[in-house]
N, C-alpha and C. Protein backbone atom coordinates (compact mmCIF):
# COMPACT_ATOMS: atom_id res chain seq x y z
N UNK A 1 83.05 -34.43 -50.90
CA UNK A 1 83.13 -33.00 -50.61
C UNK A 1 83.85 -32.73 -49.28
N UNK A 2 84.13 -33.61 -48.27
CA UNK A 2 84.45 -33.44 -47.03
C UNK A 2 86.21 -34.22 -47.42
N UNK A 3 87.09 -33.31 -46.23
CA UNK A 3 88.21 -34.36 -45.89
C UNK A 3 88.10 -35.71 -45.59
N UNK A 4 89.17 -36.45 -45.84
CA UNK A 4 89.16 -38.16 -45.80
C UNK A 4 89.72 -37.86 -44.15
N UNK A 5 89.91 -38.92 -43.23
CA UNK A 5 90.62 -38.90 -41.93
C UNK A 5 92.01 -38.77 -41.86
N UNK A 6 92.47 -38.99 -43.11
CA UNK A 6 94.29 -38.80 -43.24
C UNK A 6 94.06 -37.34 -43.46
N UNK A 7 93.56 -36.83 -44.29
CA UNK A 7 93.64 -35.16 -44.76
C UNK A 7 93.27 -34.63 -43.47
N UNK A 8 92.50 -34.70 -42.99
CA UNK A 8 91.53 -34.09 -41.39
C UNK A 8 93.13 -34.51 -40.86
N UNK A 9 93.77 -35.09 -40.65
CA UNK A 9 94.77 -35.19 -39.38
C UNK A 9 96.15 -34.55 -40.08
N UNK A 10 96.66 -34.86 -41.03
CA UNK A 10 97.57 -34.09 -41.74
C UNK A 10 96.91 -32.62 -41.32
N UNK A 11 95.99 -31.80 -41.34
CA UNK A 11 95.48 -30.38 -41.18
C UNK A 11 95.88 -30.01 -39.86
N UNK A 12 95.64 -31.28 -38.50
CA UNK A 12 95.46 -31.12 -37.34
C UNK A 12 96.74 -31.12 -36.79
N UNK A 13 97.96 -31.89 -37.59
CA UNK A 13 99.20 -32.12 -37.27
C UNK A 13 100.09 -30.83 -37.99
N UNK A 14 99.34 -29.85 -38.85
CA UNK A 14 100.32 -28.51 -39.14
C UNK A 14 99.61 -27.54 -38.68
N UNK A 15 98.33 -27.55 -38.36
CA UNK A 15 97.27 -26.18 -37.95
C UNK A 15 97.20 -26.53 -36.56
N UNK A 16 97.04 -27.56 -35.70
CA UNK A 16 96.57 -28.12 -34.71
C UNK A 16 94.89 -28.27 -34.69
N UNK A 17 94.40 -27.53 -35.50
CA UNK A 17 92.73 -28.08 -35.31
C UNK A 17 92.40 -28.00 -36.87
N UNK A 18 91.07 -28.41 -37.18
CA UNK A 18 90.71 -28.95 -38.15
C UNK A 18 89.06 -28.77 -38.42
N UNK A 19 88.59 -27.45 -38.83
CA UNK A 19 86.56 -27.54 -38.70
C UNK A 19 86.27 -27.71 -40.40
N UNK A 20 85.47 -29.14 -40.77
CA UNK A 20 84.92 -28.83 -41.66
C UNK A 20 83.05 -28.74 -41.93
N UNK A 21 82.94 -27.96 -43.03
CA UNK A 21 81.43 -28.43 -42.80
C UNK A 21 80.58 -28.03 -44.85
N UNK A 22 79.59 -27.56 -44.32
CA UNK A 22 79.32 -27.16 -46.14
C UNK A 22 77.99 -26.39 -45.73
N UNK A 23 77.21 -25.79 -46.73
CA UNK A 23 76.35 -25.16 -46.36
C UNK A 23 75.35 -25.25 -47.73
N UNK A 24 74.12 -24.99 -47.12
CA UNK A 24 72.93 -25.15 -47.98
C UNK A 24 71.74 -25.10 -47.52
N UNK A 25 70.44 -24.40 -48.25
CA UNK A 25 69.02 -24.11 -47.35
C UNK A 25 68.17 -25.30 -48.09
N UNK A 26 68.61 -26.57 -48.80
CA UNK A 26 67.79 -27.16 -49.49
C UNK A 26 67.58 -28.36 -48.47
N UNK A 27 67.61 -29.04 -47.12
CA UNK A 27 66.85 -29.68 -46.75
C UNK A 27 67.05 -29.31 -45.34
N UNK A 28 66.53 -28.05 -44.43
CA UNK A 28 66.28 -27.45 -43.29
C UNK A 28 64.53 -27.95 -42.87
N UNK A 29 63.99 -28.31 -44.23
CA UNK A 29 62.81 -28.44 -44.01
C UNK A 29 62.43 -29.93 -43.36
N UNK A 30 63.63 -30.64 -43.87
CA UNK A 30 63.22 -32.04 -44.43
C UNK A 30 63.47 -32.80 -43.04
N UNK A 31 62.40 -33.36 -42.21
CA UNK A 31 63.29 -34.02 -40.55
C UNK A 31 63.78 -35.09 -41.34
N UNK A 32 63.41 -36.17 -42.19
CA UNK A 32 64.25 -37.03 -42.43
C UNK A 32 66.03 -37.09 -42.37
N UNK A 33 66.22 -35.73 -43.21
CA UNK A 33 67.99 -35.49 -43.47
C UNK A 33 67.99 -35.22 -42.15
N UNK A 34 67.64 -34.26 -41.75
CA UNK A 34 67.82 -33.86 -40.06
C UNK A 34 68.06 -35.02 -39.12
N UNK A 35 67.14 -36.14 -38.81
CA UNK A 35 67.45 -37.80 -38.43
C UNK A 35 68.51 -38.23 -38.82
N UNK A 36 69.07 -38.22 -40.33
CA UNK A 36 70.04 -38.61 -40.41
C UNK A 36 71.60 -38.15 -40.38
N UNK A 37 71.36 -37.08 -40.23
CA UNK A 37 72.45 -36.21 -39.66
C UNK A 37 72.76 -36.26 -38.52
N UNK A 38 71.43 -36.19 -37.69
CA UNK A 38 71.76 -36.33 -36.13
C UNK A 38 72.36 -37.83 -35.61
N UNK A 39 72.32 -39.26 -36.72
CA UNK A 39 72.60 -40.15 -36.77
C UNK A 39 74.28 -40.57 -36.96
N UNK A 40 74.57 -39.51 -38.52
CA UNK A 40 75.98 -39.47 -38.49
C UNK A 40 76.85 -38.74 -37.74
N UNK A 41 76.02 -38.04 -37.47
CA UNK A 41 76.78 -36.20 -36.09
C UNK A 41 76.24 -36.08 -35.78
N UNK A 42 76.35 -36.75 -34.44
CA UNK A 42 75.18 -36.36 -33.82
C UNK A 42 76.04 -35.24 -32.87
N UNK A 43 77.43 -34.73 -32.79
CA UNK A 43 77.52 -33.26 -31.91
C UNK A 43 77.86 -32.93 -33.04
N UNK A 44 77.13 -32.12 -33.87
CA UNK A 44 77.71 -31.64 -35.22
C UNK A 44 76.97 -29.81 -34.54
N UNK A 45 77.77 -29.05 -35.24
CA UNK A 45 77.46 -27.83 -34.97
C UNK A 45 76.66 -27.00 -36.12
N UNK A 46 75.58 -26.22 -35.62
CA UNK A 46 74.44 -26.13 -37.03
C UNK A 46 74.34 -24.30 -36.98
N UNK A 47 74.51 -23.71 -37.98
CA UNK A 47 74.26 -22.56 -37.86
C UNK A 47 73.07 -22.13 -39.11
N UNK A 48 72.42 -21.24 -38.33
CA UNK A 48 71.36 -21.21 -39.76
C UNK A 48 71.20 -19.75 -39.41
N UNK A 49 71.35 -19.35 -40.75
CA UNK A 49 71.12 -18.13 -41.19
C UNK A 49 69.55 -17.42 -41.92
N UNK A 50 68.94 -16.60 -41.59
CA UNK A 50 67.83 -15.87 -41.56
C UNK A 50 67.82 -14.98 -42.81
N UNK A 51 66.58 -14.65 -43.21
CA UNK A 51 66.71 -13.36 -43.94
C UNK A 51 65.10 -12.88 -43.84
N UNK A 52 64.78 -11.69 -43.44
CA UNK A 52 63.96 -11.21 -43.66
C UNK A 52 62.88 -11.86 -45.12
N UNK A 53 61.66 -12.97 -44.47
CA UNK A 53 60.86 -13.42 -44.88
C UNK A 53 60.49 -13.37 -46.52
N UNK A 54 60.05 -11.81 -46.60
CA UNK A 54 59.45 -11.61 -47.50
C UNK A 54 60.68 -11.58 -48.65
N UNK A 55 61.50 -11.00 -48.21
CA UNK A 55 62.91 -9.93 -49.21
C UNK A 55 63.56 -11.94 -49.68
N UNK A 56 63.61 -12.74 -48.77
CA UNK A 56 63.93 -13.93 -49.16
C UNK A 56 62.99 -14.83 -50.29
N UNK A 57 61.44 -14.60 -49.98
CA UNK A 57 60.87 -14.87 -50.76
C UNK A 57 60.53 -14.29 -51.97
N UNK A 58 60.36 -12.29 -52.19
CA UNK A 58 60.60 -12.22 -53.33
C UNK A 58 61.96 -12.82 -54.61
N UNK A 59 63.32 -13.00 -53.85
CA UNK A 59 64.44 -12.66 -54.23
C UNK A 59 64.03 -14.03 -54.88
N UNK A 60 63.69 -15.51 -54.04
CA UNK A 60 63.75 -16.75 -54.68
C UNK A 60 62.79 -16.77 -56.28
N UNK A 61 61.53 -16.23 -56.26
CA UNK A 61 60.75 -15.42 -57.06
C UNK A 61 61.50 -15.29 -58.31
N UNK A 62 62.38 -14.25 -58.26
CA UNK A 62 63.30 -13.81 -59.59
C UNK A 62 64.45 -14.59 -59.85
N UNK A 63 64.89 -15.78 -58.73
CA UNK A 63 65.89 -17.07 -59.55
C UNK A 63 64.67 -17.94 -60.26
N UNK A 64 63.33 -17.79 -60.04
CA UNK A 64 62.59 -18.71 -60.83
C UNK A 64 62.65 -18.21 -62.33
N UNK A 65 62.60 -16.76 -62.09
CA UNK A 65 61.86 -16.01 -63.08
C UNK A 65 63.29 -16.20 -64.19
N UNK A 66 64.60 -16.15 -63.76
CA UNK A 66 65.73 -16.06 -64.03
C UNK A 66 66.20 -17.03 -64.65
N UNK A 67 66.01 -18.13 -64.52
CA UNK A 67 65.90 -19.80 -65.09
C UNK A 67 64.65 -20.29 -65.94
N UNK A 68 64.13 -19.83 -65.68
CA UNK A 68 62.53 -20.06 -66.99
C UNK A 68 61.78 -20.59 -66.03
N UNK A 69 61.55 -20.83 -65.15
CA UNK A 69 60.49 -21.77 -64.26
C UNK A 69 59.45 -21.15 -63.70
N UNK A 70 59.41 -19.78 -63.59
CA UNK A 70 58.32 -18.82 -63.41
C UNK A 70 58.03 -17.88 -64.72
N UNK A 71 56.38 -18.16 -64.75
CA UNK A 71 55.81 -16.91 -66.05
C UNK A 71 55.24 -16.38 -65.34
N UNK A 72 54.91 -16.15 -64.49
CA UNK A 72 53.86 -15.44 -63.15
C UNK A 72 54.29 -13.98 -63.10
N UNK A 73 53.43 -12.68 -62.71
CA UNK A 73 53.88 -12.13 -61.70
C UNK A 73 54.25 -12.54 -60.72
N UNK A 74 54.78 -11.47 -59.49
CA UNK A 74 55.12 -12.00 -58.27
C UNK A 74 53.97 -11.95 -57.97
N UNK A 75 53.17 -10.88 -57.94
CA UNK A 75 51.64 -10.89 -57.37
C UNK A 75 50.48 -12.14 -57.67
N UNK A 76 51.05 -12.49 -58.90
CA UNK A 76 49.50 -14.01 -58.99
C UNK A 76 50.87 -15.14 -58.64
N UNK A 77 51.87 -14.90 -58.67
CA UNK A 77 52.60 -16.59 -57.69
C UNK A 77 52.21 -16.55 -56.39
N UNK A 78 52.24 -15.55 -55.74
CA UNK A 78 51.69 -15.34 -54.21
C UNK A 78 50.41 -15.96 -53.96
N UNK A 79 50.11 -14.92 -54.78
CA UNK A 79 48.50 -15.49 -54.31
C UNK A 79 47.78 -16.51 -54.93
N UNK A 80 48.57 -17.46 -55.64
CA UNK A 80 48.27 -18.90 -56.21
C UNK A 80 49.02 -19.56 -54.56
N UNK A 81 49.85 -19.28 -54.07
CA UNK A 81 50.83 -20.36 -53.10
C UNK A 81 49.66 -19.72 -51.46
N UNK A 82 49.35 -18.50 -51.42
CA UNK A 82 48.53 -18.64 -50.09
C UNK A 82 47.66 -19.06 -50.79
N UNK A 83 46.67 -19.73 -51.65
CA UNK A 83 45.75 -20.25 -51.45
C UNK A 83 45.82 -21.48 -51.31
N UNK A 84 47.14 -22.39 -51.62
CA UNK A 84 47.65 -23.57 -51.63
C UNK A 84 48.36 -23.95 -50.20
N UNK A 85 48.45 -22.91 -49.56
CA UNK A 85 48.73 -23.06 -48.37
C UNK A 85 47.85 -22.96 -47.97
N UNK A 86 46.70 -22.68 -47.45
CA UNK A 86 45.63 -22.72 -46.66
C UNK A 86 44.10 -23.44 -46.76
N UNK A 87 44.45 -24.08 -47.88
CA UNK A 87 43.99 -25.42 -48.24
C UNK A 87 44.01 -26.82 -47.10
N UNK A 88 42.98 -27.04 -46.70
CA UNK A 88 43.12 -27.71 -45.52
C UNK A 88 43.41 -29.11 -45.39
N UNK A 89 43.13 -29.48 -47.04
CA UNK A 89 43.02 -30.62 -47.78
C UNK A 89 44.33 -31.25 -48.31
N UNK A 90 45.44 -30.82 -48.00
CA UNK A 90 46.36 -30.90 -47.87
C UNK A 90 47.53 -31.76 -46.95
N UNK A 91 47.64 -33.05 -47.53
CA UNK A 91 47.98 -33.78 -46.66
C UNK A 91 48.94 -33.98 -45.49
N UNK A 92 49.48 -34.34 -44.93
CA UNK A 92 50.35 -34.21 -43.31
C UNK A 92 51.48 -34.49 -44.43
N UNK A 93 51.85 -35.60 -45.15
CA UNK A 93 53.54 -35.65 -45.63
C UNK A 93 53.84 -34.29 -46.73
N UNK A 94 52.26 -34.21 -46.79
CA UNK A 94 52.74 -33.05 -48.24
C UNK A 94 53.26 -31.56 -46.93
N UNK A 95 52.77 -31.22 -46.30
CA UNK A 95 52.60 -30.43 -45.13
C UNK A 95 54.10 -30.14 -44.46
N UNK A 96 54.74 -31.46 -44.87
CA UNK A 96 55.60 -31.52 -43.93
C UNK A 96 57.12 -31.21 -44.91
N UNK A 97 57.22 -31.91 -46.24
CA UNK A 97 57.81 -31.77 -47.33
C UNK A 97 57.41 -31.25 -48.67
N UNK A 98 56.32 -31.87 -49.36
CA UNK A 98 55.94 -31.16 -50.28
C UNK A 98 55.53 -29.52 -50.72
N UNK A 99 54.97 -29.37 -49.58
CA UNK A 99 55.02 -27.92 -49.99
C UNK A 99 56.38 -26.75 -49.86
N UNK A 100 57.32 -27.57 -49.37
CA UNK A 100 58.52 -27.20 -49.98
C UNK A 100 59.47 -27.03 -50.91
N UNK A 101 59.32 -28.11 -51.76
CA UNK A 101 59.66 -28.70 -52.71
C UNK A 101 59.45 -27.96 -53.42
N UNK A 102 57.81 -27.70 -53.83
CA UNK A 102 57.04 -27.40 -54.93
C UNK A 102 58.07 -26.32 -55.32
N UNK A 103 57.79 -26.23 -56.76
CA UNK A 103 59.19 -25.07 -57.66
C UNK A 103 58.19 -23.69 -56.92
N UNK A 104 56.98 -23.58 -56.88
CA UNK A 104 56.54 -21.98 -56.18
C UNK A 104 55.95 -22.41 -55.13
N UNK A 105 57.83 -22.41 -53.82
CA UNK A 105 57.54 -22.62 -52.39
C UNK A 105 57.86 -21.32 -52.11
N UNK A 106 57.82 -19.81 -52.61
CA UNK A 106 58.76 -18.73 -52.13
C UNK A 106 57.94 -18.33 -50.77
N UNK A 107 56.87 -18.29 -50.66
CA UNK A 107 56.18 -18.13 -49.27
C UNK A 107 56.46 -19.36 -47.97
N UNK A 108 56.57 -20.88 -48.59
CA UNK A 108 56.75 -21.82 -47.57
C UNK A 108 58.13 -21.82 -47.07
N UNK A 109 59.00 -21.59 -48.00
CA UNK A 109 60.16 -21.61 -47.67
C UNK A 109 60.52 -20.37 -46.19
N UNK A 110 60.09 -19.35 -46.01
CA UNK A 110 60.18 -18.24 -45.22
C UNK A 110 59.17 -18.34 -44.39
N UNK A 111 58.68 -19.72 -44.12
CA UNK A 111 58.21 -19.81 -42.81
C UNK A 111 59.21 -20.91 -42.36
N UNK A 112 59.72 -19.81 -40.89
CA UNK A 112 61.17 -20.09 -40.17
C UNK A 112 61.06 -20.96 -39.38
N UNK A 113 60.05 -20.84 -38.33
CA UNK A 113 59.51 -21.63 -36.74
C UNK A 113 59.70 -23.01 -37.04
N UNK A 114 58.60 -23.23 -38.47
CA UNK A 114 58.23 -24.96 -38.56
C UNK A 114 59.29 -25.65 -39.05
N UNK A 115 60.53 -24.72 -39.77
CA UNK A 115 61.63 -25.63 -39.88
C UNK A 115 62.59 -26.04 -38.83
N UNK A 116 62.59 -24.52 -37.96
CA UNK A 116 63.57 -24.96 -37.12
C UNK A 116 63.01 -25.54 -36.04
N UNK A 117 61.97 -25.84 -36.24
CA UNK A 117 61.53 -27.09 -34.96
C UNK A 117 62.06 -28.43 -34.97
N UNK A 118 62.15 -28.64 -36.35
CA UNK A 118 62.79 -29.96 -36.28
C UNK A 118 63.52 -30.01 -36.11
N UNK A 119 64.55 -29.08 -36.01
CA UNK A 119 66.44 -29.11 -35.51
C UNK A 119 66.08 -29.01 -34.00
N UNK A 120 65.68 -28.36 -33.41
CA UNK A 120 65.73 -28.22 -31.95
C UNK A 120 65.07 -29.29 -31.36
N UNK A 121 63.99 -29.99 -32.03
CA UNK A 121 63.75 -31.44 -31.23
C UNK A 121 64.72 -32.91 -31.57
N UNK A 122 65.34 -32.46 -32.18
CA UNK A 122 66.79 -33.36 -32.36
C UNK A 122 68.12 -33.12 -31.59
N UNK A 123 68.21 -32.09 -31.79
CA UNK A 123 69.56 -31.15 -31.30
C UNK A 123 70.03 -30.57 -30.17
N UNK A 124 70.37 -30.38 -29.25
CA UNK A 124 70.82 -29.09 -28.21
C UNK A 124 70.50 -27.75 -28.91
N UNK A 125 69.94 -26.69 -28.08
CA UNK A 125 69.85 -25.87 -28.90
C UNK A 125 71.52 -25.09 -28.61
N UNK A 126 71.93 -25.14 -27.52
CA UNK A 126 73.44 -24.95 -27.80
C UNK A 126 74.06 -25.26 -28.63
N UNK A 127 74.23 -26.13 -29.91
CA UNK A 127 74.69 -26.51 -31.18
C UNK A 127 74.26 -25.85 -32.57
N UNK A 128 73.23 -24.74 -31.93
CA UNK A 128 72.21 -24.25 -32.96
C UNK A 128 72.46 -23.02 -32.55
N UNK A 129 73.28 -22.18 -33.81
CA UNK A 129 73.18 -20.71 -33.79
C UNK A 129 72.51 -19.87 -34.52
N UNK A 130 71.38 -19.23 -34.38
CA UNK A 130 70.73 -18.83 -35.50
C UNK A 130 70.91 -16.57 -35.80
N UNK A 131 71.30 -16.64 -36.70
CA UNK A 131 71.59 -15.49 -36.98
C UNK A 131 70.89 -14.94 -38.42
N UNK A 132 71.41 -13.96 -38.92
CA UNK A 132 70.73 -13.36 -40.21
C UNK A 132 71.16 -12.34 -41.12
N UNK A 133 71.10 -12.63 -42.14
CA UNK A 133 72.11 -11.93 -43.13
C UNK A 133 71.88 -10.55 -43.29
N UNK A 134 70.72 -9.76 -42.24
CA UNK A 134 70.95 -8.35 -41.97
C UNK A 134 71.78 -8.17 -40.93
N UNK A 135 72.03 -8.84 -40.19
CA UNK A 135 73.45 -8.90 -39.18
C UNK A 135 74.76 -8.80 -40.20
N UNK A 136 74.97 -9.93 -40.59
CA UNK A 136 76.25 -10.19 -41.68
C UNK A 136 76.45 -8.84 -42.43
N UNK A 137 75.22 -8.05 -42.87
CA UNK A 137 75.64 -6.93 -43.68
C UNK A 137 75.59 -5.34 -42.93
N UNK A 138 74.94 -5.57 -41.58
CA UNK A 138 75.23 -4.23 -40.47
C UNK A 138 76.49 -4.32 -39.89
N UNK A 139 76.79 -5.59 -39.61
CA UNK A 139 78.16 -5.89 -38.78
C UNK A 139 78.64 -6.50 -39.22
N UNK A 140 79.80 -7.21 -40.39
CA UNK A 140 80.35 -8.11 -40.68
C UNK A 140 81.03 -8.69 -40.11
N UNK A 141 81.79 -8.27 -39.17
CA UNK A 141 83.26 -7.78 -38.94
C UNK A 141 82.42 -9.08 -37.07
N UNK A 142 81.83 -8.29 -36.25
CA UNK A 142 80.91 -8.89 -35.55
C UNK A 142 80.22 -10.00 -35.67
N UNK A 143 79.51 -10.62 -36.68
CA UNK A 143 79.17 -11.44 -37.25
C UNK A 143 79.69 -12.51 -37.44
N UNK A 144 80.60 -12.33 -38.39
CA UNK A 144 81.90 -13.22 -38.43
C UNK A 144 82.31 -13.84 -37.16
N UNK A 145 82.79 -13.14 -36.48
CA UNK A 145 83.27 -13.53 -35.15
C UNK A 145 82.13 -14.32 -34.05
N UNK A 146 81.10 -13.38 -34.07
CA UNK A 146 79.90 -14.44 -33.71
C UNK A 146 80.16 -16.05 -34.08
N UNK A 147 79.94 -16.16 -34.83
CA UNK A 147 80.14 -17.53 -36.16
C UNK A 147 81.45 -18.26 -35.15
N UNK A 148 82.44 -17.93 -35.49
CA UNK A 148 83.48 -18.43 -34.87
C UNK A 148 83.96 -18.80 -33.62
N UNK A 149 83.05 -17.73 -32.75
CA UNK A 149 83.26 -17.89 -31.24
C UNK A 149 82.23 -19.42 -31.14
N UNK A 150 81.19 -19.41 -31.54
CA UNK A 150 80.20 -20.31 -31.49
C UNK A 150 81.09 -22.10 -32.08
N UNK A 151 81.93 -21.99 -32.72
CA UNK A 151 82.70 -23.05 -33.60
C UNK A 151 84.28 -23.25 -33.04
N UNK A 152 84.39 -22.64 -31.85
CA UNK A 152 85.66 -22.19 -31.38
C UNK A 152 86.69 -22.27 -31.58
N UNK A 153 86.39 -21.25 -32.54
CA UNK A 153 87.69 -20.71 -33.47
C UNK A 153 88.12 -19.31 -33.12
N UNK A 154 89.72 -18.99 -33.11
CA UNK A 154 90.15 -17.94 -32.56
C UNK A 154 89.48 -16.67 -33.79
N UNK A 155 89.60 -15.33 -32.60
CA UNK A 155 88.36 -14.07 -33.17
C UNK A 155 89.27 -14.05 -34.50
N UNK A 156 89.02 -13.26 -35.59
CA UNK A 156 89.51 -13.18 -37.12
C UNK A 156 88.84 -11.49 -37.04
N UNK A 157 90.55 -10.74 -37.49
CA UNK A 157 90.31 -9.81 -38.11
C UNK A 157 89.45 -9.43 -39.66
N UNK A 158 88.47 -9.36 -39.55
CA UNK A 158 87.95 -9.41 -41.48
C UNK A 158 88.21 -8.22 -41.54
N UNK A 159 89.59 -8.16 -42.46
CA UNK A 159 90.26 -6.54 -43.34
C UNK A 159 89.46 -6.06 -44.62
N UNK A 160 88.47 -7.19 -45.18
CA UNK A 160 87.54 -6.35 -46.51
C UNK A 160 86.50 -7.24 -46.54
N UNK A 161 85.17 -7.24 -45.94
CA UNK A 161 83.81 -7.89 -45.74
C UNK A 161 83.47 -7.66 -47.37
N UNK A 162 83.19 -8.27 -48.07
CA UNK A 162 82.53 -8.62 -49.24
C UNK A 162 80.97 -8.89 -49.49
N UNK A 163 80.11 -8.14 -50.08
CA UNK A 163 78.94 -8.61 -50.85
C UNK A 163 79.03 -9.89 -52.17
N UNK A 164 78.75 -10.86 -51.93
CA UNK A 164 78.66 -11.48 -52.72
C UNK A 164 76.95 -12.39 -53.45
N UNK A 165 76.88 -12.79 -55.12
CA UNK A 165 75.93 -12.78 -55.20
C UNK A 165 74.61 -12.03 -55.41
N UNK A 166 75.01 -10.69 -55.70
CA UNK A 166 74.18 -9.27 -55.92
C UNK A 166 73.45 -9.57 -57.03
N UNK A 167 71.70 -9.66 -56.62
CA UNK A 167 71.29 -9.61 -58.12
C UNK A 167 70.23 -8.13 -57.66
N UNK A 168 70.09 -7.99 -59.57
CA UNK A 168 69.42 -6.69 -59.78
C UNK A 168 67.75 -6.51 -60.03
N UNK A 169 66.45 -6.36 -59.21
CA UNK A 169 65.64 -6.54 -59.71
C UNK A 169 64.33 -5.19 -59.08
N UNK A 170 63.33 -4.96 -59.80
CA UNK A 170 62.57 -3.74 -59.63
C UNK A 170 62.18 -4.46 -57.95
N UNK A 171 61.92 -2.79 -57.03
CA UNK A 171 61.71 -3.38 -55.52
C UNK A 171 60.44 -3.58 -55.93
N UNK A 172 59.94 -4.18 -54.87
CA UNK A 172 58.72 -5.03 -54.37
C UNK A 172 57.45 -4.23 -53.80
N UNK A 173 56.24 -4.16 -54.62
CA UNK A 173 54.95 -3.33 -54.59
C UNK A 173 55.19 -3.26 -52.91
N UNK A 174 54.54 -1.70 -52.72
CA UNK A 174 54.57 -1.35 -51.32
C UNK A 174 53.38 -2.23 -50.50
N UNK A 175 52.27 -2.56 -51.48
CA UNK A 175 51.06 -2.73 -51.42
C UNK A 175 50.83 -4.38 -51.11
N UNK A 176 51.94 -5.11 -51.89
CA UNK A 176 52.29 -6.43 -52.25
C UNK A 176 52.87 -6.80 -50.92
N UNK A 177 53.80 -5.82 -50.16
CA UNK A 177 54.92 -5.97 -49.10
C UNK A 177 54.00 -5.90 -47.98
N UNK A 178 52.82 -5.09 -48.16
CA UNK A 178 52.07 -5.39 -46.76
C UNK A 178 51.17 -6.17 -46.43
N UNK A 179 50.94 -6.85 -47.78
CA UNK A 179 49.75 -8.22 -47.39
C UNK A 179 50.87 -9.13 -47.18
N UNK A 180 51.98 -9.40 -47.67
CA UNK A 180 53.06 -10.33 -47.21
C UNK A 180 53.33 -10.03 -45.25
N UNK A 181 53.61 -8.58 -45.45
CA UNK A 181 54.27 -8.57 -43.66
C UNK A 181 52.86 -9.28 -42.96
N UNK A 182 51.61 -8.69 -42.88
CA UNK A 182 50.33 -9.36 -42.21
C UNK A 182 50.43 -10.65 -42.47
N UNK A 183 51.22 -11.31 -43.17
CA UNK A 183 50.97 -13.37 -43.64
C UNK A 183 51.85 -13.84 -42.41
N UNK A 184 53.11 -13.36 -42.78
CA UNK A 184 54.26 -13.83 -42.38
C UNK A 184 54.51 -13.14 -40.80
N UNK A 185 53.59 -12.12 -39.81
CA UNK A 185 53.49 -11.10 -38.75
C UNK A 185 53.70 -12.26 -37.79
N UNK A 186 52.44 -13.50 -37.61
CA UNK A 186 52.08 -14.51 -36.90
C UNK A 186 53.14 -15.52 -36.61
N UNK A 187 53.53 -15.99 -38.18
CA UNK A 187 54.47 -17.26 -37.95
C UNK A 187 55.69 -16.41 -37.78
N UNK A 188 56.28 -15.29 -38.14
CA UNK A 188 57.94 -14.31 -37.35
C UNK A 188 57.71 -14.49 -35.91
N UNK A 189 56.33 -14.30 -35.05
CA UNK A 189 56.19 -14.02 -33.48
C UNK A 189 56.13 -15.41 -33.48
N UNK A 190 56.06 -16.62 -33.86
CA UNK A 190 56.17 -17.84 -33.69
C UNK A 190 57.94 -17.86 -33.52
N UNK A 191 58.31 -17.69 -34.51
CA UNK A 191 59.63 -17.71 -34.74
C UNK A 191 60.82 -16.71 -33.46
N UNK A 192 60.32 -15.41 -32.62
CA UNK A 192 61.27 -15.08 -32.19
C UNK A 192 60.70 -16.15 -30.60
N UNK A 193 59.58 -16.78 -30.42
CA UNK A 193 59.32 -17.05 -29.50
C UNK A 193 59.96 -18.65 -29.21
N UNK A 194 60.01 -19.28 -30.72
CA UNK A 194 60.99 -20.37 -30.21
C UNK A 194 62.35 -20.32 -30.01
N UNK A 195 62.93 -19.21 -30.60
CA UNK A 195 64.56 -18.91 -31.19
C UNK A 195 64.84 -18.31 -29.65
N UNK A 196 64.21 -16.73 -28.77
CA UNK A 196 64.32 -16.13 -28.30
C UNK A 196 65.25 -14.88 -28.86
N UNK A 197 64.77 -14.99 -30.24
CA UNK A 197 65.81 -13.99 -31.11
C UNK A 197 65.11 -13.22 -31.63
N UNK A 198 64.75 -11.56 -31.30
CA UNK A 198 64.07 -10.56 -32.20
C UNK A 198 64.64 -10.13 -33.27
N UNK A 199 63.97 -10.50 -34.66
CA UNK A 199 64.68 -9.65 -36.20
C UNK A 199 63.58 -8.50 -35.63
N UNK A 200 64.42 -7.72 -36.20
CA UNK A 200 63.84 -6.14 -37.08
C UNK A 200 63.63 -6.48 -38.52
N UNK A 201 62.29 -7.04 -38.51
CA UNK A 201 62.05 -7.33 -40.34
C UNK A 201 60.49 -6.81 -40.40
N UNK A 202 60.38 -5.99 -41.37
CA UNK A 202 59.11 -5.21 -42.02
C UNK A 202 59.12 -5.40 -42.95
């Protein structure tokens, strides 16, 4: 998936520079990949992108529901996964990976702090930009450039910011949304206190 070192220098010898990278939220959780990343790159540049907790966890919810892997409401998957989360009995490797894994992680997954701890006790946090896709869609144009200044790459006019990936589904019980904000209230103030980054997420 990456350039070979002839392609990377052929790029560098007609562009003069050369950034590659790839993107994906499937092992942020995992310190192992994290170890070994920091092993192969270790100055590798990491940007991780945010989304308002809950709106991330319903949305994962309806790719279950969307693929056959959820028969649940959203309301009894929830409250099957906080009771599986707060299960004390629950072992340290499962704690640490498994309850990620599990196909109904939509609550573990959107707890932010405990993942990105493991990048920042590996990493510089100077190598670590953390932003959020209500940024990307208030400011694109800003955003973007954020991204780039951080990767130092010259600023980029974006002439047509794009939504991509739009799915369609009934919003989320008002009632449902506020036992979620009270779950997720604790570990977000965990989260702007390691980042030093305030979301506006309700």
């Amino acid at each position: 998936m990456f350039p070979t070192i002839i392609q990377k220098k052929y790029v560098e010898y007609k562009k003069r520079n050369c950034i590659t990278g790839e993107d994906t939220p499937f092992y942020i959780w995992n310190k192992m990949a994290a170890k070994r990343i920091l092993k192969l790159l270790p100055n590798i540049k990491l940007i991780v992108q945010l989304r308002n907790p809950i709106d991330r966890a319903y949305s994962n919810y309806h790719v279950g529901v969307k693929y056959g892997n959820e028969k649940l409401s959203f309301e009894k998957a929830i409250e099957w996964e906080l009771k599986k989360i707060a299960q004390e009995q629950i072992s340290e490797k499962e704690n640490e990976i498994a309850k990620f894994n599990h196909p109904r992680s939509y609550l573990a997954k959107s707890l932010y702090a405990e993942q990105i701890k493991i990048w920042f006790e590996l990493f510089p946090k100077e190598n670590i930009l953390i932003t959020s896709t209500e940024e990307m869609s208030d400011n694109p144009i800003i955003a973007v450039n954020k991204i780039f200044q951080f990767l130092g790459m010259s600023k980029y006019d974006l002439k047509n910011p794009q939504k991509r990936k739009i799915e369609n589904y009934p919003k989320i019980e008002p009632k449902t949304r506020k036992i979620l904000s009270e779950f997720f209230r604790p570990h977000n103030e965990e989260l702007y206190k390691l980042t030093g980054k305030k979301f506006n997420w309700s």
